[in-house]
C-alpha atoms as a PDB file:
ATOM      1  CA  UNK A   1     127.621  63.874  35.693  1.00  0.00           C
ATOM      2  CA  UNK A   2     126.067  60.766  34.296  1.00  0.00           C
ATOM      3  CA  UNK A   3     123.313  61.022  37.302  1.00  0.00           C
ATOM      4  CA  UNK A   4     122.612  64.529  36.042  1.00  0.00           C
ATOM      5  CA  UNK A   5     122.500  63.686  32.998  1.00  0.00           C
ATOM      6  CA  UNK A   6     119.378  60.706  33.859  1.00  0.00           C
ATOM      7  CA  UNK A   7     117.989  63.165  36.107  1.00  0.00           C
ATOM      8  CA  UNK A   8     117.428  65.368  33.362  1.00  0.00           C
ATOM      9  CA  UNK A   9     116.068  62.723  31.149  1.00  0.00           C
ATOM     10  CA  UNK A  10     113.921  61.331  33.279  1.00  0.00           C
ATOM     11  CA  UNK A  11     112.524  64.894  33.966  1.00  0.00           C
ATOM     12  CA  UNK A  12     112.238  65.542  29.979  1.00  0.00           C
ATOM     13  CA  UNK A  13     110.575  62.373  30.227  1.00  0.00           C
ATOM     14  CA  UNK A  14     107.785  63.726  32.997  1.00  0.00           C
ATOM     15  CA  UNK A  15     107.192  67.160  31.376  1.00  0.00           C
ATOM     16  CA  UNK A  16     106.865  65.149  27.682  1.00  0.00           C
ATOM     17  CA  UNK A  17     104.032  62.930  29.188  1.00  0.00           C
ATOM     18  CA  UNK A  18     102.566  65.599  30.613  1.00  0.00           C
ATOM     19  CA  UNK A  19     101.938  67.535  28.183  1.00  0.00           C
ATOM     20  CA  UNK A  20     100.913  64.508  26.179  1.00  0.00           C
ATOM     21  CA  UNK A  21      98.537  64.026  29.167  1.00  0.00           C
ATOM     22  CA  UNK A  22      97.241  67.709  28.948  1.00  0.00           C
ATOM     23  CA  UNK A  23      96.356  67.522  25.158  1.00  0.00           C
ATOM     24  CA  UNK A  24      95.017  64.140  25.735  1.00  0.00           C
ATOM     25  CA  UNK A  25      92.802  65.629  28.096  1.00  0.00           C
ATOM     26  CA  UNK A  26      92.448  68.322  25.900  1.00  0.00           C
ATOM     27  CA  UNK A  27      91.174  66.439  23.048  1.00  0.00           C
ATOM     28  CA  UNK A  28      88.938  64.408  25.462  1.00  0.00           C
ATOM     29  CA  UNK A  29      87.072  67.654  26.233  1.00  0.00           C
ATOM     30  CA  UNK A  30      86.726  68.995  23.055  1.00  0.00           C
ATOM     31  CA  UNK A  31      85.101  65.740  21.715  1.00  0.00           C
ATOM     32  CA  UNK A  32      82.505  65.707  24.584  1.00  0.00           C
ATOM     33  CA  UNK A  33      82.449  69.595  24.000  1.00  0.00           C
ATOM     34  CA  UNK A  34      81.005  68.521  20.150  1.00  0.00           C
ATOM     35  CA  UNK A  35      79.426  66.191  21.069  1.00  0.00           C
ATOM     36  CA  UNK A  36      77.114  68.414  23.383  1.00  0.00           C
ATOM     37  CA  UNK A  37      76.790  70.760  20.519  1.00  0.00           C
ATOM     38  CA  UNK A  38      75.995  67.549  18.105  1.00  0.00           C
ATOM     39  CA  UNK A  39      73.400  66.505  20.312  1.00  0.00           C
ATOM     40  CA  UNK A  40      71.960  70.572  21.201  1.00  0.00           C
ATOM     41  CA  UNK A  41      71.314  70.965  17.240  1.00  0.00           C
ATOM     42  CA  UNK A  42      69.606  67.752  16.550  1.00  0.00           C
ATOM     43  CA  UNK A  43      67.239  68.181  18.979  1.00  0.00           C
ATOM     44  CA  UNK A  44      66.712  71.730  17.526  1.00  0.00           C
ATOM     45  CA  UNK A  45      66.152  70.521  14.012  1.00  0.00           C
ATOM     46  CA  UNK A  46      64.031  67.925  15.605  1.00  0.00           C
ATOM     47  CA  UNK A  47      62.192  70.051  17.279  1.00  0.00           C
ATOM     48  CA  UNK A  48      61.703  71.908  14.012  1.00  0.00           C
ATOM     49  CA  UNK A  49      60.828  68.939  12.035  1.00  0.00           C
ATOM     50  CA  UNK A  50      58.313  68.085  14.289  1.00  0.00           C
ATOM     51  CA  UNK A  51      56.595  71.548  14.444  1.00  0.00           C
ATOM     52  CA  UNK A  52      56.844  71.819  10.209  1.00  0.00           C
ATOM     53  CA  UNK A  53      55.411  68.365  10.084  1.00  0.00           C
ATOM     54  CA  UNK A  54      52.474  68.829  12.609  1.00  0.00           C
ATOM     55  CA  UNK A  55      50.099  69.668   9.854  1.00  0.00           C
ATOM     56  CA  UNK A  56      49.666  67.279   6.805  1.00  0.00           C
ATOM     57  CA  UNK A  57      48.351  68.991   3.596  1.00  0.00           C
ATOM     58  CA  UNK A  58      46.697  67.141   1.340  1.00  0.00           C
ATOM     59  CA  UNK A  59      48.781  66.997  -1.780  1.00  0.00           C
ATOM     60  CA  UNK A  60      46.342  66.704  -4.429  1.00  0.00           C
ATOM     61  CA  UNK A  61      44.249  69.584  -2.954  1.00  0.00           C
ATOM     62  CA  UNK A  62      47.639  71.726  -3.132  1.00  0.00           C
ATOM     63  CA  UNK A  63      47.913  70.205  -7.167  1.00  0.00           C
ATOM     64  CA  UNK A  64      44.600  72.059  -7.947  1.00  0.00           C
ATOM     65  CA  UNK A  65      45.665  75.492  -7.082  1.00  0.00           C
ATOM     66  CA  UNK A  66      49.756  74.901  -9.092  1.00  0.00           C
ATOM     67  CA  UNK A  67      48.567  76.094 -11.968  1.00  0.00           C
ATOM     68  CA  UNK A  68      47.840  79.708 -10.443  1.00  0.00           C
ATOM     69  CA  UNK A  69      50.555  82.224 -10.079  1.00  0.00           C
ATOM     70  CA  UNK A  70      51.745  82.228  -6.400  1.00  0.00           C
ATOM     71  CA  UNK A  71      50.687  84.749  -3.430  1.00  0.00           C
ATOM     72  CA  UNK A  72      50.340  84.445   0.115  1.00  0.00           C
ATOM     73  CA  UNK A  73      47.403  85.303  -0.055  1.00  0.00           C
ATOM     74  CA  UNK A  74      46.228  82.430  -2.384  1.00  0.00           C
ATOM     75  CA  UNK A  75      48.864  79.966  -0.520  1.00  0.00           C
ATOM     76  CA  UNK A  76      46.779  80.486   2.431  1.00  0.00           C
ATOM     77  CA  UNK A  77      43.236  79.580   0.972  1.00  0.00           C
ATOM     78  CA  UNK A  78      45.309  76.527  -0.562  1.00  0.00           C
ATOM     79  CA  UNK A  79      46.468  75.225   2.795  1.00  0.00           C
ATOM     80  CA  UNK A  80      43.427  75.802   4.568  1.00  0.00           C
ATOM     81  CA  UNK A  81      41.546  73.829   1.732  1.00  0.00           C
ATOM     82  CA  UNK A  82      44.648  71.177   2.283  1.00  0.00           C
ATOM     83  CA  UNK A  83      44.174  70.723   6.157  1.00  0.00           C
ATOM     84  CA  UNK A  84      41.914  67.874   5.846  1.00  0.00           C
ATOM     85  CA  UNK A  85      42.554  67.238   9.199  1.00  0.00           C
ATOM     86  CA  UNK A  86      41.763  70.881  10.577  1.00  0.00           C
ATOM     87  CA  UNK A  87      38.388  70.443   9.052  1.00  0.00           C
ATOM     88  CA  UNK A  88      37.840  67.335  10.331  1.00  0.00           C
ATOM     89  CA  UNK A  89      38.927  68.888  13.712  1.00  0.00           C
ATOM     90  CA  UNK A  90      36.083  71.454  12.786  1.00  0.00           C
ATOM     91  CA  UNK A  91      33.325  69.179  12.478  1.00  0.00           C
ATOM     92  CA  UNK A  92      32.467  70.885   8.964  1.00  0.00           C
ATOM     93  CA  UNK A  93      31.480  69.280   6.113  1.00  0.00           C
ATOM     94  CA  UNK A  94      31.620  72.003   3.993  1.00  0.00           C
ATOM     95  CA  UNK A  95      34.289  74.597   3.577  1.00  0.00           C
ATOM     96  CA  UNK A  96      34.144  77.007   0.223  1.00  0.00           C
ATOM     97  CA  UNK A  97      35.951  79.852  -0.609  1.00  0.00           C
ATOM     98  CA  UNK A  98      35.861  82.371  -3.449  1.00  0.00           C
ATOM     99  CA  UNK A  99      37.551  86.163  -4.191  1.00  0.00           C
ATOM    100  CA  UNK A 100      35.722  89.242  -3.657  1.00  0.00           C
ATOM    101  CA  UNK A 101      36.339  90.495  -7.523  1.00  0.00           C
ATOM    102  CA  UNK A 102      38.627  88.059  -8.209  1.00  0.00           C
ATOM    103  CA  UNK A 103      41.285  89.403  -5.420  1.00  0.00           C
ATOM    104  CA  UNK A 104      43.084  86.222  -3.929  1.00  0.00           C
ATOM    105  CA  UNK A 105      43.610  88.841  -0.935  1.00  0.00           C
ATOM    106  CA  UNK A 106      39.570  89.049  -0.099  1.00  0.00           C
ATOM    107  CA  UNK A 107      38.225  85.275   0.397  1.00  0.00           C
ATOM    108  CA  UNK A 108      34.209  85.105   0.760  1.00  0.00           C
ATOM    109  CA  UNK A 109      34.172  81.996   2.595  1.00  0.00           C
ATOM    110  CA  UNK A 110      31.018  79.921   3.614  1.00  0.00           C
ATOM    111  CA  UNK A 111      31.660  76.652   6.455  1.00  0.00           C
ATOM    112  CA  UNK A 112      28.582  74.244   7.536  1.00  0.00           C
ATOM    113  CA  UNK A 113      29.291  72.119  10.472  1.00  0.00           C
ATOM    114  CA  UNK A 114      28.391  68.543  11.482  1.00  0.00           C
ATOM    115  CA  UNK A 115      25.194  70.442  13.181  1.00  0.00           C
ATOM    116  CA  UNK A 116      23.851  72.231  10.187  1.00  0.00           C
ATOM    117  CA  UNK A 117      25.378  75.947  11.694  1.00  0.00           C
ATOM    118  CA  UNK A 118      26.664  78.189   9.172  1.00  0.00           C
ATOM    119  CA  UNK A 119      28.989  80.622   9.063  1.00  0.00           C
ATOM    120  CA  UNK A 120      29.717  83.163   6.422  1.00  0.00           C
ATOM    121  CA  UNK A 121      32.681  85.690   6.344  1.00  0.00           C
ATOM    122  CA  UNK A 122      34.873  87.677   4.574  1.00  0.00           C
ATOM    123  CA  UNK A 123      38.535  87.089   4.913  1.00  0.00           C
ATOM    124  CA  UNK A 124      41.094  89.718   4.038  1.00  0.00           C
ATOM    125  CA  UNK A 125      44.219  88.250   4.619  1.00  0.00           C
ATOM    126  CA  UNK A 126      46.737  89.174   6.678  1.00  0.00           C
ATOM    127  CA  UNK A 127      44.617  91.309   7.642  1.00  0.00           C
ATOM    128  CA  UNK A 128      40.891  90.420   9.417  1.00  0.00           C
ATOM    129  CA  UNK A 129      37.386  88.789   9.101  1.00  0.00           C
ATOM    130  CA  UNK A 130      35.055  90.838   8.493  1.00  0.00           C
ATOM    131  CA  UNK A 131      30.845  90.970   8.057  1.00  0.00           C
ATOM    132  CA  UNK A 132      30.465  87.770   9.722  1.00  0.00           C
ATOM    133  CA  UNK A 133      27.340  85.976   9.987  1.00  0.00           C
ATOM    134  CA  UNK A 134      26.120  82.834  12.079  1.00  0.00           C
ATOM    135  CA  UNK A 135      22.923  80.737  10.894  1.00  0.00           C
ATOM    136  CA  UNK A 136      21.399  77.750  11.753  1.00  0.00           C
ATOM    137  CA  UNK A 137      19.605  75.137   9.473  1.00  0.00           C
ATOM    138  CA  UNK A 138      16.539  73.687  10.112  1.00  0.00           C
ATOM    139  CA  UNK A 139      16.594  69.473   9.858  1.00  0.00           C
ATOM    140  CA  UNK A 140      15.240  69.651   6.700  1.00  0.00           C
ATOM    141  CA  UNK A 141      17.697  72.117   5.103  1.00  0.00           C
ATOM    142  CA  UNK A 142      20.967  70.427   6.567  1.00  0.00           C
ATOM    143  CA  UNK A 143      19.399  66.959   4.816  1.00  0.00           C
ATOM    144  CA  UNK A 144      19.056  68.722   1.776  1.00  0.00           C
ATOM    145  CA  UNK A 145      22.517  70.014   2.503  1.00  0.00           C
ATOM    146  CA  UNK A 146      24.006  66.583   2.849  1.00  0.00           C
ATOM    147  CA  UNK A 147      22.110  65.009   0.071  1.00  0.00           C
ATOM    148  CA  UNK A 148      23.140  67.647  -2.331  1.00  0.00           C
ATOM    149  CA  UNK A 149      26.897  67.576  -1.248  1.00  0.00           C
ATOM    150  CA  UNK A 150      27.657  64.363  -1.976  1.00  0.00           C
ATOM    151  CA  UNK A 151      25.858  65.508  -5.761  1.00  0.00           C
ATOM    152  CA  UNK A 152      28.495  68.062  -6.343  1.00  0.00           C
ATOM    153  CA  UNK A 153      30.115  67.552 -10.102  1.00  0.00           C
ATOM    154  CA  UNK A 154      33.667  66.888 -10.763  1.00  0.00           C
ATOM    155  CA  UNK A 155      36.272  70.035 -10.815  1.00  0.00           C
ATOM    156  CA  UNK A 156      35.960  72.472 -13.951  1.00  0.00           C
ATOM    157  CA  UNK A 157      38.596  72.742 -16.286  1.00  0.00           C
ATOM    158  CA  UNK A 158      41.024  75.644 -16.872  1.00  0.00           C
ATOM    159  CA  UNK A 159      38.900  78.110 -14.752  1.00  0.00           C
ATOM    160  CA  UNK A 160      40.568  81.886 -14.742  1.00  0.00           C
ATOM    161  CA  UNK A 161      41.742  82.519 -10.922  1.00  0.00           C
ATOM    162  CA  UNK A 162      39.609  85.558 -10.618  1.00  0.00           C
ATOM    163  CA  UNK A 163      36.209  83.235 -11.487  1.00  0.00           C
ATOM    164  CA  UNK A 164      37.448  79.931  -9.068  1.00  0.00           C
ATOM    165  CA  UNK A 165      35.059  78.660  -6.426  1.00  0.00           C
ATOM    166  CA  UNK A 166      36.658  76.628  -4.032  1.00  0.00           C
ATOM    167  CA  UNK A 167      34.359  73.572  -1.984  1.00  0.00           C
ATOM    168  CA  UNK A 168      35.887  71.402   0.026  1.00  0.00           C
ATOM    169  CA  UNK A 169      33.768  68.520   1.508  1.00  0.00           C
ATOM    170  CA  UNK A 170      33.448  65.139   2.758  1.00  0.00           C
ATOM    171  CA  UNK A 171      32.374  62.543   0.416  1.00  0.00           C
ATOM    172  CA  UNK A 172      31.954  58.528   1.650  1.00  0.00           C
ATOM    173  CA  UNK A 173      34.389  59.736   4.733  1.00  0.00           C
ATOM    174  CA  UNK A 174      37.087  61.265   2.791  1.00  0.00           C
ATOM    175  CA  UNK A 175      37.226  65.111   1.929  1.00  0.00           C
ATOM    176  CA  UNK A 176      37.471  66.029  -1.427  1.00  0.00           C
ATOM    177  CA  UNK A 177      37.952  69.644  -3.319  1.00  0.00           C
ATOM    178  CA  UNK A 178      36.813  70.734  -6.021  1.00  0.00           C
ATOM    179  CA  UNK A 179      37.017  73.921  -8.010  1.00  0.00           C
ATOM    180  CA  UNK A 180      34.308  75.803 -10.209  1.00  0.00           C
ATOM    181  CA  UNK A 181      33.582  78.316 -12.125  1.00  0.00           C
ATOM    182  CA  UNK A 182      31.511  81.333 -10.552  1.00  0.00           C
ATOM    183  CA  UNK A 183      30.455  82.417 -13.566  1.00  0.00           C
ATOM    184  CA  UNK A 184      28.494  79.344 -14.440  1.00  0.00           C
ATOM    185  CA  UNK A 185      28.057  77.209 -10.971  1.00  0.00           C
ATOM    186  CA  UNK A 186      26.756  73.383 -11.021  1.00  0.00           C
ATOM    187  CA  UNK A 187      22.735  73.837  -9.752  1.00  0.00           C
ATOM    188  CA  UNK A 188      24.025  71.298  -6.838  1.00  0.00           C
ATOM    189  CA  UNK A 189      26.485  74.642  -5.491  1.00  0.00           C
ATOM    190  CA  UNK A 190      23.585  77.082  -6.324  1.00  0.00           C
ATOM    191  CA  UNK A 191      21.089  74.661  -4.136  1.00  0.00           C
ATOM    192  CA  UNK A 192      23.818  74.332  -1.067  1.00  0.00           C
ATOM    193  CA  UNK A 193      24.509  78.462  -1.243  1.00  0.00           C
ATOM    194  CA  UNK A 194      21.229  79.176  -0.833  1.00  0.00           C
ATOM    195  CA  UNK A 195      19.937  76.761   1.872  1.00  0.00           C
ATOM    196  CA  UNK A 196      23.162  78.469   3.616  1.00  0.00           C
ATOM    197  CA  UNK A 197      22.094  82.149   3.147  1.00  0.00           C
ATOM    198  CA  UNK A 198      25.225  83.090   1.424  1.00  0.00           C
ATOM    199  CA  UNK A 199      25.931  83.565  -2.348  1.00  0.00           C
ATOM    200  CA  UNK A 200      28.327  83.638  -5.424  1.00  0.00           C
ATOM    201  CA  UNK A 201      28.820  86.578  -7.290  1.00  0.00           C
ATOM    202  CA  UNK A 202      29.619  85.740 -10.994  1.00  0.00           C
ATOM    203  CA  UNK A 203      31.064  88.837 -11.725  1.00  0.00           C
ATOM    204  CA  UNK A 204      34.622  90.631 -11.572  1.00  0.00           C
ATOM    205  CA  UNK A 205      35.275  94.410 -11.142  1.00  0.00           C
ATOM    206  CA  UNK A 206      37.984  95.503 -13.621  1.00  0.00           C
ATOM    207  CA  UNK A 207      39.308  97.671 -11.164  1.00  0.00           C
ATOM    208  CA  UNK A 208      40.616  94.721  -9.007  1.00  0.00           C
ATOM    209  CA  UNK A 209      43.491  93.616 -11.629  1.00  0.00           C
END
């Protein structure tokens, strides 16, 4: 009786530690199981981090165009403004943008590169480029070009969204934006316009608000 009753002990004993074995094991997995599931979504939000953080906007570009109510459409000519980098990328060193009667949605946006080529186009976002136009400046012209840039007044004040001019440009090695008013442009933006074979239009259709 007394053996039975140690061989049942001993028995209760085994199936105990196994099953303390089993959740043991249990727990083991489901650790390494999280673990593999930590590990998956930090590379993920790695991988996101890195892809939101492969363009740096320029902040104080981005500051000029706060004061504006929002649109995509306006967010877009912002950040392309802000991608210093992008237009350093692009060899320009000029980049201005302003709205077809004052429609953030229509951009009419003239670039000069490092090698005195222009192009002019018309953006509709979200949409397509449209009457685009390829030019070439003579020496003389792009050293006007240059000279004149770095000439270019400071940013006007309180200027109405439908009337901003946009320029972006490089000044001493760092690019710089500014914005204008259309309606009254600095003789240095008429001079630059002109040489380029594009122009600003200083007036707004009512029909566009």
């Amino acid at each position: 009786m007394r053996s039975l009753l140690t061989e049942k002990v001993v028995l209760l004993r085994s199936v105990h530690s196994t099953v303390m074995l089993l959740k043991l094991i249990d727990v083991i997995t489901r650790i390494r199981l999280l673990k593999a599931i930590f590990a998956l979504a930090l590379g993920v939000i790695c991988s996101l981090g890195v892809s939101s953080q492969g363009i740096s906007y320029d902040t104080d570009t981005l500051d000029l165009f706060a004061p504006y109510p929002k649109s995509d459409a306006l967010e877009s000519i912002a950040h392309a403004h802000a991608d210093h980098e992008g237009l350093t990328r692009s060899h320009l060193v000029l980049y201005a943008s302003w709205f077809l009667d004052g429609n953030p949605r229509v951009a009419m946006q003239t670039r000069i590169n490092a090698s005195g080529e222009v192009y002019v186009v018309r953006t509709v976002f979200d949409w397509a480029n449209q009457a685009a136009t390829n030019s070439q400046l003579s020496k003389a012209e792009f050293k006007t070009v240059l000279t004149t840039i770095q000439q270019l007044p400071r940013s006007a004040q309180a200027v109405p969204l439908p009337f901003i001019i946009v320029v972006s440009y490089q000044h001493k090695g760092k690019w710089q934006t500014r914005i204008y008013d259309r309606r009254h442009p600095a003789d240095e933006l008429i001079t630059i316009f002109k040489l380029a074979g594009s122009f600003i239009d200083s007036t707004v259709m009512t029909h566009a608000f």
